[in-house]
N, C-alpha and C. Protein backbone atom coordinates (compact mmCIF):
# COMPACT_ATOMS: atom_id res chain seq x y z
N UNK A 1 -8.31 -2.62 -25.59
CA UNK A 1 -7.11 -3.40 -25.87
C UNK A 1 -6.98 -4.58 -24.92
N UNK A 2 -7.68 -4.16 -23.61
CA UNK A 2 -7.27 -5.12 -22.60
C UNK A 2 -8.34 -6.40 -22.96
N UNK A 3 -9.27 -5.80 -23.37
CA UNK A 3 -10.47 -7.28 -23.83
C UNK A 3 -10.00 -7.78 -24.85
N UNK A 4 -9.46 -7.02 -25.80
CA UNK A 4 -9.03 -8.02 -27.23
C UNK A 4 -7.82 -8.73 -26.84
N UNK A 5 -6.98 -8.18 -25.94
CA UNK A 5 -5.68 -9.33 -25.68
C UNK A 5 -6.51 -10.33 -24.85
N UNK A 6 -7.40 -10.16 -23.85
CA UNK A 6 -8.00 -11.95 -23.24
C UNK A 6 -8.66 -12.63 -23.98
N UNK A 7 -9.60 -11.69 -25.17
CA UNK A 7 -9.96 -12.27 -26.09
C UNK A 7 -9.14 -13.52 -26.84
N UNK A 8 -7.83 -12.75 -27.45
CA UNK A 8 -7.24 -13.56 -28.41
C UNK A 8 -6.44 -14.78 -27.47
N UNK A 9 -6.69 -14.33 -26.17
CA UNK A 9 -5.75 -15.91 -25.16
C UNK A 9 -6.89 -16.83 -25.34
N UNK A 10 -8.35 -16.92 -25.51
CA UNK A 10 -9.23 -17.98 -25.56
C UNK A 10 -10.04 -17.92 -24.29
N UNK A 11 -11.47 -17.82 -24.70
CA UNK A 11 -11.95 -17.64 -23.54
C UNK A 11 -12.42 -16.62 -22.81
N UNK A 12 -13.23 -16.74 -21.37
CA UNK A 12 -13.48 -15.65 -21.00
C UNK A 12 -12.08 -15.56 -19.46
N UNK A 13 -11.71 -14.35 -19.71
CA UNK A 13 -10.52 -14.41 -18.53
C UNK A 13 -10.95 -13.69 -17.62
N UNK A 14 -10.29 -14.39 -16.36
CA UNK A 14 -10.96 -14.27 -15.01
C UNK A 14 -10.38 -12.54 -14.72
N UNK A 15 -10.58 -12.04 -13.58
CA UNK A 15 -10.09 -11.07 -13.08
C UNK A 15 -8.35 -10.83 -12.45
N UNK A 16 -7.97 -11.96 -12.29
CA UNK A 16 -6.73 -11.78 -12.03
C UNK A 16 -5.71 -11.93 -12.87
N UNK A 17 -6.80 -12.54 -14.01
CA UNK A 17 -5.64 -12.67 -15.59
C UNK A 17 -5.75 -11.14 -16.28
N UNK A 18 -7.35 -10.41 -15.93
CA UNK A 18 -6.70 -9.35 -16.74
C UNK A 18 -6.38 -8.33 -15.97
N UNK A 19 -5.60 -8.32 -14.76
CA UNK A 19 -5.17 -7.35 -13.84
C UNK A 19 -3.87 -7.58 -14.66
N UNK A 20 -3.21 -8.91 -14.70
CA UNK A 20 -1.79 -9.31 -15.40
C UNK A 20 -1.63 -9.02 -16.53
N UNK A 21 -3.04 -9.39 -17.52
CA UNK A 21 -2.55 -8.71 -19.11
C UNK A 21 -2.15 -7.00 -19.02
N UNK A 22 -3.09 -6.24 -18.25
CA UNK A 22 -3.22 -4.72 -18.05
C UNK A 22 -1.24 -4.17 -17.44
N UNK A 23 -0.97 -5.05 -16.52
CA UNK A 23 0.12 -4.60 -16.16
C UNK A 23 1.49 -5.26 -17.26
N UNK A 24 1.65 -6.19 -17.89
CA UNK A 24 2.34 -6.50 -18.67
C UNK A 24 1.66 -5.81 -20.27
N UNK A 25 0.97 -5.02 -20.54
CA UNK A 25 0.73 -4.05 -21.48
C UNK A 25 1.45 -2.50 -20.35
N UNK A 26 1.63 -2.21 -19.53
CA UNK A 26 2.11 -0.60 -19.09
C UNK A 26 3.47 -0.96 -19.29
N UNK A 27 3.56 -2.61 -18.78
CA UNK A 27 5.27 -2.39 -18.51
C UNK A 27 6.07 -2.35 -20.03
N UNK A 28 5.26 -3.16 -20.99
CA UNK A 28 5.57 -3.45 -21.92
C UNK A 28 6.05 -1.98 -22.92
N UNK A 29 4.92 -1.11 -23.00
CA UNK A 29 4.98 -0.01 -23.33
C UNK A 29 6.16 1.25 -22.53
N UNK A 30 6.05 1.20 -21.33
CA UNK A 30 6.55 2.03 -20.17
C UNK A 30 5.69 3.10 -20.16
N UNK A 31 4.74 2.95 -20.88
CA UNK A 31 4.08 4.67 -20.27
C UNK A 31 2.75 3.97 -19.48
N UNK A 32 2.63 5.75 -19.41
CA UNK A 32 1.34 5.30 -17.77
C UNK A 32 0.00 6.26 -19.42
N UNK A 33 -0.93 5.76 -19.19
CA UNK A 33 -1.94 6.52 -20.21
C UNK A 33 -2.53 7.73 -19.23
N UNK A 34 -3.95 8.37 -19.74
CA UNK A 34 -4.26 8.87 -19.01
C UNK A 34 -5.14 8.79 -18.11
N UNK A 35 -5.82 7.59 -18.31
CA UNK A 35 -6.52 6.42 -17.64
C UNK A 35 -5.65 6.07 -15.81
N UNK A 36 -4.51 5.58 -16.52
CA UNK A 36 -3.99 5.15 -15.78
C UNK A 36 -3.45 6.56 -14.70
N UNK A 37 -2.34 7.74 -15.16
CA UNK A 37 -3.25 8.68 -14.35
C UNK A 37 -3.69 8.75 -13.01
N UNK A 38 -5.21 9.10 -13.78
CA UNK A 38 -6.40 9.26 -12.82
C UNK A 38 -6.41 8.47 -11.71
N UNK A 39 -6.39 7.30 -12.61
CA UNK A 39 -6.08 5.74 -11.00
C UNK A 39 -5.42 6.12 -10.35
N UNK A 40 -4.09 6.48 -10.23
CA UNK A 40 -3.29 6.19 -9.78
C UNK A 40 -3.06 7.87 -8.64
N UNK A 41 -4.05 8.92 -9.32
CA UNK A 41 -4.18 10.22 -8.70
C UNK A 41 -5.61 9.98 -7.44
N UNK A 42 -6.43 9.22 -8.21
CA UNK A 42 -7.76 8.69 -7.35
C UNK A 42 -6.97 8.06 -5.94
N UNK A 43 -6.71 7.51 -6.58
CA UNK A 43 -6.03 6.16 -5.18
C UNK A 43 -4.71 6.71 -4.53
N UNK A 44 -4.28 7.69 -4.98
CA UNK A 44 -3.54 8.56 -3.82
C UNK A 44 -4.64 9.63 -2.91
N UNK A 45 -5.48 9.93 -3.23
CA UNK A 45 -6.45 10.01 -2.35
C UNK A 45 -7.16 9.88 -1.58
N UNK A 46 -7.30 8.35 -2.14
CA UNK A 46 -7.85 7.30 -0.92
C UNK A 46 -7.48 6.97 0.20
N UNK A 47 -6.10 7.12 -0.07
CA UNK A 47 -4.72 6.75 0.84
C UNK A 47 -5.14 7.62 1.62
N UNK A 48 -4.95 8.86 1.67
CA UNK A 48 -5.32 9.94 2.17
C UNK A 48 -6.41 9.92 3.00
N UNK A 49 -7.09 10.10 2.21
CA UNK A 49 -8.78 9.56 3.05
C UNK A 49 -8.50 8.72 4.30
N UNK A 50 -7.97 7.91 4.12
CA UNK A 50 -8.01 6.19 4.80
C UNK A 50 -7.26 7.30 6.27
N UNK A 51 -6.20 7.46 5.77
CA UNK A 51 -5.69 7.96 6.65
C UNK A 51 -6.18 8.75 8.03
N UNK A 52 -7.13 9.51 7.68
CA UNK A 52 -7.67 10.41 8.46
C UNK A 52 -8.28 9.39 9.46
N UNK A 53 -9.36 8.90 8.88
CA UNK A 53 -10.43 8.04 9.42
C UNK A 53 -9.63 7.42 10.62
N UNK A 54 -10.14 7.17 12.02
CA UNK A 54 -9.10 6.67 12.88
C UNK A 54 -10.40 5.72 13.89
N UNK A 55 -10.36 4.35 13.88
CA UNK A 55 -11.26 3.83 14.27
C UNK A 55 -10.85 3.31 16.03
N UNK A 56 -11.80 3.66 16.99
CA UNK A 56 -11.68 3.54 18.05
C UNK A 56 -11.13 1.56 18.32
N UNK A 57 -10.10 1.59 19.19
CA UNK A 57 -9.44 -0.10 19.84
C UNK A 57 -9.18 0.58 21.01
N UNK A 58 -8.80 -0.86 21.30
CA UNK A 58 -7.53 -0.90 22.52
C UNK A 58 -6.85 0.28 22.06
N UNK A 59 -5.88 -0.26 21.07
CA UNK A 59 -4.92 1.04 20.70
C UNK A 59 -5.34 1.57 19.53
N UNK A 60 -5.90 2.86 19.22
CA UNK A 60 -6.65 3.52 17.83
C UNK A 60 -6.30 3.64 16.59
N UNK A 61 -6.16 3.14 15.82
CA UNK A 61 -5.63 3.11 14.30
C UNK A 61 -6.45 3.61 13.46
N UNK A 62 -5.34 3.92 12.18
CA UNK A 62 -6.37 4.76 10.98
C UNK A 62 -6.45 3.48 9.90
N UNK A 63 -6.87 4.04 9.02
CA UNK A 63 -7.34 2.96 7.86
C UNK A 63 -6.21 3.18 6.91
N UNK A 64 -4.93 3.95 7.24
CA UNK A 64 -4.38 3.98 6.17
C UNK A 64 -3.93 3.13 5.28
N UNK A 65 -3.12 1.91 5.95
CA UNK A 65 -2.68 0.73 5.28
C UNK A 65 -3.53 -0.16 4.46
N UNK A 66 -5.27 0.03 4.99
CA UNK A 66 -6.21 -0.97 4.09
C UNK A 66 -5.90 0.09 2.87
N UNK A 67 -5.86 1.75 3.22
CA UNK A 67 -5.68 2.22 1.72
C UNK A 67 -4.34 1.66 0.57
N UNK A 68 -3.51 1.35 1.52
CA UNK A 68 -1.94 0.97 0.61
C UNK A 68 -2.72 -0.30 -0.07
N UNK A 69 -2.89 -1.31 0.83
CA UNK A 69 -3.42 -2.36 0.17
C UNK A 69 -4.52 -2.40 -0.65
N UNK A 70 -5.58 -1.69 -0.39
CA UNK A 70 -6.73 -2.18 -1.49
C UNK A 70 -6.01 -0.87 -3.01
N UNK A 71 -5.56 -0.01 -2.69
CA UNK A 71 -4.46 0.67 -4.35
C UNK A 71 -3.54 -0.56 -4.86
N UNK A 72 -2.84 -1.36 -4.49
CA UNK A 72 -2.21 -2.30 -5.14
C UNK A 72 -3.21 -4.03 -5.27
N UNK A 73 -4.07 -3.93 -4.74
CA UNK A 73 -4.92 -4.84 -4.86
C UNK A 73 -5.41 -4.47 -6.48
N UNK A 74 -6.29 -3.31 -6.57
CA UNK A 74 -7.09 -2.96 -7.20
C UNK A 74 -5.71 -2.02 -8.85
N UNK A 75 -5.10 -1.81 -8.45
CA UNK A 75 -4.17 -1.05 -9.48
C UNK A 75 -2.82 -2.24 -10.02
N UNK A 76 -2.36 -2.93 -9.09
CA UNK A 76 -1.38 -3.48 -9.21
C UNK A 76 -0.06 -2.84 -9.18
N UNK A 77 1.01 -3.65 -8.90
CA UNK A 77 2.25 -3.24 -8.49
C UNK A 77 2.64 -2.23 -8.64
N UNK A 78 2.94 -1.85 -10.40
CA UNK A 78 2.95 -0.38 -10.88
C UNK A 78 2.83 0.81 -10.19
N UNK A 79 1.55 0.52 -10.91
CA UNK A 79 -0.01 1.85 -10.95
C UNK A 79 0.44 1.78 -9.52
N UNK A 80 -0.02 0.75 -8.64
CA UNK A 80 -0.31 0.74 -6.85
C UNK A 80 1.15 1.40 -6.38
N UNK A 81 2.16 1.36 -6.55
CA UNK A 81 3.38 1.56 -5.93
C UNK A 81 3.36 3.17 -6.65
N UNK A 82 3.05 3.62 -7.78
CA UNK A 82 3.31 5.45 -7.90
C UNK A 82 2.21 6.01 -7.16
N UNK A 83 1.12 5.58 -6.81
CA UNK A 83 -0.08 5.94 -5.76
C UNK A 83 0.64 6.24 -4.77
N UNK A 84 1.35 5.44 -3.83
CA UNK A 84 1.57 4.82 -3.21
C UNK A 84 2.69 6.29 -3.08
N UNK A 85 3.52 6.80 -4.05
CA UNK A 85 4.41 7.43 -3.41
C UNK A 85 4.40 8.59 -4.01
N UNK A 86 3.04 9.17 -4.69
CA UNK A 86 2.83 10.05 -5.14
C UNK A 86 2.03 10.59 -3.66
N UNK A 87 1.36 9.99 -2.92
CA UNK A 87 0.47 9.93 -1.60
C UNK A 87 1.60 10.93 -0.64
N UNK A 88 2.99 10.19 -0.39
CA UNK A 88 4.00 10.26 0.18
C UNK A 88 4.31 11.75 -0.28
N UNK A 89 4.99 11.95 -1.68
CA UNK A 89 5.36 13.20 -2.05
C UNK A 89 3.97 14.19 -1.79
N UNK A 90 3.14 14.32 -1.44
CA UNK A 90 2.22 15.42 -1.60
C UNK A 90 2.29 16.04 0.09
N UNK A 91 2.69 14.72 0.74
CA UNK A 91 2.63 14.83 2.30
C UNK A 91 3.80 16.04 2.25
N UNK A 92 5.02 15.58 1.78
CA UNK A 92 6.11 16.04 1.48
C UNK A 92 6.17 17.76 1.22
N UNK A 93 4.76 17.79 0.29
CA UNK A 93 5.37 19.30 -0.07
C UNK A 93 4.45 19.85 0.90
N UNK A 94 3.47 19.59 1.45
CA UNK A 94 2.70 20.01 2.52
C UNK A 94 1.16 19.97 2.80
N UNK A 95 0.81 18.67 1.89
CA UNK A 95 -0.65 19.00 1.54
C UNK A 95 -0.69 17.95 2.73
N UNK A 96 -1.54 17.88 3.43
CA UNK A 96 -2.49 17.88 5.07
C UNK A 96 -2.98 15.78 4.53
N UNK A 97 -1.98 15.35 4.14
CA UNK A 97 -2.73 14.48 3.83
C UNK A 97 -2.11 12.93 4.72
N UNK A 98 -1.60 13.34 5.59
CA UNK A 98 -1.13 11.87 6.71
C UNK A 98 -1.81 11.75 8.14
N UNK A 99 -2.18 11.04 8.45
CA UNK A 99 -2.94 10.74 10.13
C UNK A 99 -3.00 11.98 10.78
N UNK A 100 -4.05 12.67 11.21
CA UNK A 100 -4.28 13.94 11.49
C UNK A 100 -3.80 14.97 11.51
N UNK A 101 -4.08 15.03 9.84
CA UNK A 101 -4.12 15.89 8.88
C UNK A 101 -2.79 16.34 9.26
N UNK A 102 -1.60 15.38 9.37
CA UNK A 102 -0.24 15.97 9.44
C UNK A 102 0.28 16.02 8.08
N UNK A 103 1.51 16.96 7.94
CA UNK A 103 2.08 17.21 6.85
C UNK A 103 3.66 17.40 6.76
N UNK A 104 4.40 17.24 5.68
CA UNK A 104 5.85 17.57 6.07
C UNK A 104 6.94 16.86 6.10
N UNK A 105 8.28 17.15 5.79
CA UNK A 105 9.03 16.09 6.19
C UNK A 105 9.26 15.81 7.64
N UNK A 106 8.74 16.63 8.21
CA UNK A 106 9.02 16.42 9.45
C UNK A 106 8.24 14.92 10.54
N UNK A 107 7.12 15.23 9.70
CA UNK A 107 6.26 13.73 10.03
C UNK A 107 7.17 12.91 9.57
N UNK A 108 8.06 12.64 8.28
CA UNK A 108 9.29 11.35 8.25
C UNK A 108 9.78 11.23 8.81
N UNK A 109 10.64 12.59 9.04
CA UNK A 109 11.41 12.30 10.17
C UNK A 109 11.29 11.77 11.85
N UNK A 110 9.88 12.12 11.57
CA UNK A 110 9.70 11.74 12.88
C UNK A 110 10.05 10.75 13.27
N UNK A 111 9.31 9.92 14.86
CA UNK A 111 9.13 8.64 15.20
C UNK A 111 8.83 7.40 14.22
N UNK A 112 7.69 8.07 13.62
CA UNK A 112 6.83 7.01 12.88
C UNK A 112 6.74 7.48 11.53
N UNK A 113 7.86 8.08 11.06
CA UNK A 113 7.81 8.39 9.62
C UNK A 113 8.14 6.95 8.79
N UNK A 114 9.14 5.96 9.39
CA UNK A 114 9.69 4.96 9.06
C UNK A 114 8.43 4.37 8.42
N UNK A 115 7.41 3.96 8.99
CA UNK A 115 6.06 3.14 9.17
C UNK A 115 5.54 3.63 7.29
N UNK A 116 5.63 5.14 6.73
CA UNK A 116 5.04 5.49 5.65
C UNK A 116 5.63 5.37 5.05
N UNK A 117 7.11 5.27 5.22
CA UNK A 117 7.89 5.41 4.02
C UNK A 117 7.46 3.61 3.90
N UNK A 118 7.49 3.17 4.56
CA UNK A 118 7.60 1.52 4.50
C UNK A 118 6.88 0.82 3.44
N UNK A 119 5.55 1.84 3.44
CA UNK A 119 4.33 1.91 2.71
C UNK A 119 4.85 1.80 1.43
N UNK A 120 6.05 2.17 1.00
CA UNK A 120 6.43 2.44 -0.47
C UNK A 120 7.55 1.03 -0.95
N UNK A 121 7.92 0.86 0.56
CA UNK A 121 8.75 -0.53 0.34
C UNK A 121 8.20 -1.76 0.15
N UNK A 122 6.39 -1.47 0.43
CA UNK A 122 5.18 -2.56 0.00
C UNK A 122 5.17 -2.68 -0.98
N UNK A 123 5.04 -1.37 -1.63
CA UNK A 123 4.30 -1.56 -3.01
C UNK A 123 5.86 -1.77 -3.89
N UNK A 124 7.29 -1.53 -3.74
CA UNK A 124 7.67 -2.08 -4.29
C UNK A 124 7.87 -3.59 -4.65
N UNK A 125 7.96 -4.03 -3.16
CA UNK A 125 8.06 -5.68 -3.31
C UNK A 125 6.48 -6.55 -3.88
N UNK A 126 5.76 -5.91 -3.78
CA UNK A 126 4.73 -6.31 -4.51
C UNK A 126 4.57 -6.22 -5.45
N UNK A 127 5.28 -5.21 -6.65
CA UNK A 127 5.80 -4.71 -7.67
C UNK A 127 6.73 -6.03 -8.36
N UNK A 128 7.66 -6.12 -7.13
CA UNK A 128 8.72 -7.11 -8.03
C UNK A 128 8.07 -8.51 -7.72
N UNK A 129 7.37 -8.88 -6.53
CA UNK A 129 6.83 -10.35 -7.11
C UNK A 129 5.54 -10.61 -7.83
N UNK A 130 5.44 -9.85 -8.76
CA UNK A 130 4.70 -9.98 -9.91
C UNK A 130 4.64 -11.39 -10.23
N UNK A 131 5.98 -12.26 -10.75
CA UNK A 131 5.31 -13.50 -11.03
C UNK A 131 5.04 -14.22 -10.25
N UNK A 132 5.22 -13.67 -8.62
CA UNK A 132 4.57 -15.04 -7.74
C UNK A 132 3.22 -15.08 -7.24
N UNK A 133 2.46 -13.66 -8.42
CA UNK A 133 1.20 -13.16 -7.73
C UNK A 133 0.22 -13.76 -8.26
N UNK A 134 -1.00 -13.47 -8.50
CA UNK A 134 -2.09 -13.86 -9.60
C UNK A 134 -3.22 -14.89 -9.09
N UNK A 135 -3.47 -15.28 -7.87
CA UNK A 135 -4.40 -15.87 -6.79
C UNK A 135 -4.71 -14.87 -6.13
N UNK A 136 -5.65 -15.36 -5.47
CA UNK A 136 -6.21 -14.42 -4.26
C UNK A 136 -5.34 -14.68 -2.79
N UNK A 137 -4.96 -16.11 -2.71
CA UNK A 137 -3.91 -16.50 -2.11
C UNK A 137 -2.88 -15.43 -1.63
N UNK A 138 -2.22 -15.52 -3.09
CA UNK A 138 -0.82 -15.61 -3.80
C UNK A 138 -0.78 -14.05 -2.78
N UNK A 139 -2.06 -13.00 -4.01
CA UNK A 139 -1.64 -12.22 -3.84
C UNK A 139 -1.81 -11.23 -2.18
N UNK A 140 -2.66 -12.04 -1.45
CA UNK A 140 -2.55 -11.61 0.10
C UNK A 140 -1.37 -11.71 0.81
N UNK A 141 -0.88 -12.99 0.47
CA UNK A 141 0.31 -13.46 1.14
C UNK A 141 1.52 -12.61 0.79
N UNK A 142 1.78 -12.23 -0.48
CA UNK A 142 2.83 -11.01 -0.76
C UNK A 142 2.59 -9.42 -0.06
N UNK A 143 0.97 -9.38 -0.09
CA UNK A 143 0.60 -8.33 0.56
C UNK A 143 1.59 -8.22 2.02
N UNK A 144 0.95 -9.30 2.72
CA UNK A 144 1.25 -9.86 4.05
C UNK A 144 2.92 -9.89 4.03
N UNK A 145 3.33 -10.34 3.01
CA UNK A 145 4.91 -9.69 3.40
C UNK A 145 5.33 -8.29 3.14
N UNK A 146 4.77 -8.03 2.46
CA UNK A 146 5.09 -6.71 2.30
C UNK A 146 5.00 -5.53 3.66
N UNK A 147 3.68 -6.10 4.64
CA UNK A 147 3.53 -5.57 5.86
C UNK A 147 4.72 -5.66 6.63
N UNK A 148 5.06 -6.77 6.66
CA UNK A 148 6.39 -7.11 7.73
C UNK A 148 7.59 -6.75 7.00
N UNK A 149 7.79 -5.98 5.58
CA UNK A 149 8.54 -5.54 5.51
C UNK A 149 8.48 -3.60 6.19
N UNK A 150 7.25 -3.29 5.99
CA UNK A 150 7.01 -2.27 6.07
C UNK A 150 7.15 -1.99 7.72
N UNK A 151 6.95 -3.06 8.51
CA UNK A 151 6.69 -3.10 10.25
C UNK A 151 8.31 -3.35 10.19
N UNK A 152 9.52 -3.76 10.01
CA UNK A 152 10.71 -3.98 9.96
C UNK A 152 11.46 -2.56 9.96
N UNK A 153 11.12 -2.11 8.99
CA UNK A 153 11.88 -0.51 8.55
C UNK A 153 10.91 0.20 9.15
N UNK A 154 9.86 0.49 9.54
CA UNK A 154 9.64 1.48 10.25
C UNK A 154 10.04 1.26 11.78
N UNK A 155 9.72 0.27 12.81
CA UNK A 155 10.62 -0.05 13.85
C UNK A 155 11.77 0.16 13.91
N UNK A 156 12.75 -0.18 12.71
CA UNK A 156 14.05 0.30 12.82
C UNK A 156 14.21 2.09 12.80
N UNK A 157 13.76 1.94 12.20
CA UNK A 157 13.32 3.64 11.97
C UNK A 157 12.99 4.40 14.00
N UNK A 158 11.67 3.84 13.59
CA UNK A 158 11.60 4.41 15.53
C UNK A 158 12.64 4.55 16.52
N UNK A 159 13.34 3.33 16.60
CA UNK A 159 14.63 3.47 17.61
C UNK A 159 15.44 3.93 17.37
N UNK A 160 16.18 4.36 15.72
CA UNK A 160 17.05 5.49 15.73
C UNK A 160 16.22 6.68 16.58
N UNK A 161 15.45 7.20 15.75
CA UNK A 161 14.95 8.75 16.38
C UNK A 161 14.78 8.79 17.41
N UNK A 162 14.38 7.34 18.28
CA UNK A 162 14.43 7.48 19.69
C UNK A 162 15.73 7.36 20.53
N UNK A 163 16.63 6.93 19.67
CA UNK A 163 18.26 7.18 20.32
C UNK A 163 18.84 8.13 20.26
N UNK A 164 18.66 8.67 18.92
CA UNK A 164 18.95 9.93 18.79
C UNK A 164 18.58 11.11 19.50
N UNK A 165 17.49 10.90 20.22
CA UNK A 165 16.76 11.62 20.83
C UNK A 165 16.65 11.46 22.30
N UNK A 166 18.04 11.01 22.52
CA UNK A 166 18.44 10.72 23.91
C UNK A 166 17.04 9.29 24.90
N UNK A 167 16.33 8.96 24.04
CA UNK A 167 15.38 7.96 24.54
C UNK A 167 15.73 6.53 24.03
N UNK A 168 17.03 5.78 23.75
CA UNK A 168 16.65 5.08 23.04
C UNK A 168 16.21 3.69 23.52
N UNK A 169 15.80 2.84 22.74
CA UNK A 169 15.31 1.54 22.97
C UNK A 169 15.05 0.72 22.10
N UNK A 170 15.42 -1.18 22.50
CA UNK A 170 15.27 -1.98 21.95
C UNK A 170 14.62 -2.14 20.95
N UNK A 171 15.03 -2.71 19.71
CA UNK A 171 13.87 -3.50 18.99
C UNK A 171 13.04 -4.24 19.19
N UNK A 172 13.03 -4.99 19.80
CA UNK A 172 11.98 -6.02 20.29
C UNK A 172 10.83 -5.27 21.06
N UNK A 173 11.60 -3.90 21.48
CA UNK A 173 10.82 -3.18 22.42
C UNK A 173 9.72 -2.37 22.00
N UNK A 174 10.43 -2.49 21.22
CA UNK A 174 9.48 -1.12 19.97
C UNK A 174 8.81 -2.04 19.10
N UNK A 175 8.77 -3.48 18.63
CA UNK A 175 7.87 -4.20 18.34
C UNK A 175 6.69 -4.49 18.99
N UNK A 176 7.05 -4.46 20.09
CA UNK A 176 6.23 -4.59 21.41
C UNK A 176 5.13 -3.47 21.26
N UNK A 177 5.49 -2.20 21.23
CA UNK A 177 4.69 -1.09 21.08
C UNK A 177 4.09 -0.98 19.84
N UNK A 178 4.70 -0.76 18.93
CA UNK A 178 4.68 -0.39 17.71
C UNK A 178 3.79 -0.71 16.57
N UNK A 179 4.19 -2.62 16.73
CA UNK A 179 3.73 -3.47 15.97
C UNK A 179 2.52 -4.54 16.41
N UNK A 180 2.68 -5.05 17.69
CA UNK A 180 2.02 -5.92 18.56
C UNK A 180 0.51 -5.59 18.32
N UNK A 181 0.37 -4.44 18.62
CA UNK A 181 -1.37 -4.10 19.36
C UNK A 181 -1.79 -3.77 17.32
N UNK A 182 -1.22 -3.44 16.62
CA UNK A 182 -1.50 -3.26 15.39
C UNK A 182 -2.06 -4.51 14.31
N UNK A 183 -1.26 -6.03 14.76
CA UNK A 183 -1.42 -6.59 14.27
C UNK A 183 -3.02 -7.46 14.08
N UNK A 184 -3.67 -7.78 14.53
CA UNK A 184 -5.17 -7.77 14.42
C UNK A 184 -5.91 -7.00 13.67
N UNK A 185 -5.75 -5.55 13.80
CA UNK A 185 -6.48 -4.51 13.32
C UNK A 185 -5.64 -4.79 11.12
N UNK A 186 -4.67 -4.92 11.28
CA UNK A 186 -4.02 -4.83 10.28
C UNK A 186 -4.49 -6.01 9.01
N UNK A 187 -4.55 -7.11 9.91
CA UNK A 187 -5.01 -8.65 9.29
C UNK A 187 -6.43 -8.48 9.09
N UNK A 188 -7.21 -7.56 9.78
CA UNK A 188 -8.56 -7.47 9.29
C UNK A 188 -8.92 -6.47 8.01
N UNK A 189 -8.01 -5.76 7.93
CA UNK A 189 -7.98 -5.04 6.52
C UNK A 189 -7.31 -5.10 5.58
N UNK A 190 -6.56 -6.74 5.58
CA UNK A 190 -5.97 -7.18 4.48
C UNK A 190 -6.99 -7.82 4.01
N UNK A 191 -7.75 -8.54 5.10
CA UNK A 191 -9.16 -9.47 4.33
C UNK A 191 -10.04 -8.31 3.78
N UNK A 192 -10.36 -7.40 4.58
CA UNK A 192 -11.43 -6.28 3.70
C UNK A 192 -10.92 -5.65 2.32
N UNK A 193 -9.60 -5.70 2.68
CA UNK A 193 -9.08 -5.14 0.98
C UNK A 193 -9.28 -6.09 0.12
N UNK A 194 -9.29 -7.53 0.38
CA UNK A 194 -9.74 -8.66 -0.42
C UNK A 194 -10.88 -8.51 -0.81
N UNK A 195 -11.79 -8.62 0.14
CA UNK A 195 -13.23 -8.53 -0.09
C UNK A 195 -13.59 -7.75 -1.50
N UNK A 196 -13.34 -6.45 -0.85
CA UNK A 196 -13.42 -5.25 -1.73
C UNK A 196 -12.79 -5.56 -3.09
N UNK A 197 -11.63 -5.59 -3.36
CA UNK A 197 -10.67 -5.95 -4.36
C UNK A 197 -11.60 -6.54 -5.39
N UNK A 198 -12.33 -7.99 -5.11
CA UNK A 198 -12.83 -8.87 -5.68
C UNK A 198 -13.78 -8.55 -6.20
N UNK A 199 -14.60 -7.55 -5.48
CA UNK A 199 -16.25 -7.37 -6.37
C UNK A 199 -15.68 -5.82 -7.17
N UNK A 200 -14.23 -5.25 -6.97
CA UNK A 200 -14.12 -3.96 -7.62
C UNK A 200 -13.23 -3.67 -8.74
N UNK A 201 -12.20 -4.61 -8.30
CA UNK A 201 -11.42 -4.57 -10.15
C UNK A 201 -11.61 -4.56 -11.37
N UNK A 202 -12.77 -5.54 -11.43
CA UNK A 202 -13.29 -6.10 -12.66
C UNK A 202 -13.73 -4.02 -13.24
N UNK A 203 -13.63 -3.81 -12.82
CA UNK A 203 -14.06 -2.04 -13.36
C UNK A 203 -12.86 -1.39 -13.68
N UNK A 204 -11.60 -1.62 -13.09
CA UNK A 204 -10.72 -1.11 -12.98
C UNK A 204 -10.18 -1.88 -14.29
N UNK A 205 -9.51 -0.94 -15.48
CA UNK A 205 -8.98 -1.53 -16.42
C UNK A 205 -7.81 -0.40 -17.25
């Protein structure tokens, strides 16, 4: 269906036109197929995956976020945003699937629960600027906000639990910690989710 609708637009259509026909056919309909599904069960996995993996820095990070990003790269807003919080709910009921192999609401609640849930406040706003997406540009740069929305609410997040918790401290302070030493590591796996994205969608349909 997705080739006969680029078909009938004229032409051969690039990859980011039929990421757009594919998602304006789910929304159009409202259902998810069973195609779609799988994607969207695959790539809560990945998330997962990503997660574990924790690559030696200065300060040590996991791959989780290249997973948020290359699921809405590769799925789009939708599809990428129920990944995205289907990942979340599994943590939820207890399956071992957040940064070493934690599980629970209690990881939300935690310190740095803010940071995952945030993950879901990505894929929504990437969700809703659908029409400002459709470049490779376009769609990094929404990515890229979507981070600083996600680094916003989880920081805010941190300093409650740390006030609450008789520790508390600044925002700026907890940017300082939180966000600072992250940012490098973070910008390099928005470009790798690009990378990737580009030679892997075209499969994804």
């Amino acid at each position: 269906m997705l080739r006969t609708a680029c078909a009938e637009a004229g032409g051969t259509a690039s990859p980011e036109t039929e990421i757009k026909v594919m998602e304006k056919t789910v929304t159009r309909t409202g259902k998810l197929t069973a195609k779609d599904t799988a994607y969207i069960g695959m790539m809560a996995a990945l998330i997962a995956v990503c997660a574990w993996i924790t690559i030696p820095y200065t300060v040590p990070f996991t791959m989780q976020t290249f997973g948020v990003f290359i699921t809405l790269r590769l799925l789009g807003g939708r599809r990428g945003t129920a990944a995205i919080g289907l990942y979340i709910l599994l943590g939820i009921a207890g399956v071992p699937v957040f940064s070493g192999f934690g599980a629970g609401i209690g990881v939300l609640a935690g310190p740095t629960g803010g940071y995952i849930a945030g993950f879901l406040l990505t894929g929504l706003l990437y969700c809703a600027a659908k029409p400002l997406r459709g470049t490779r540009v376009r769609d990094n740069l929404v990515l890229a906000a979507g981070l600083l929305v996600c680094y916003a609410f989880g920081t805010a997040w941190f300093c409650v639990v740390k006030g609450n918790a008789g520790s508390p401290m600044g925002f700026l302070q907890a940017i300082g910690i939180c966000v600072l030493p992250y940012l490098i590591p973070d910008g390099a796996k928005l470009l790798l989710a690009d990378l990737i994205a580009q030679r892997v969608k075209k499969t994804i349909r």
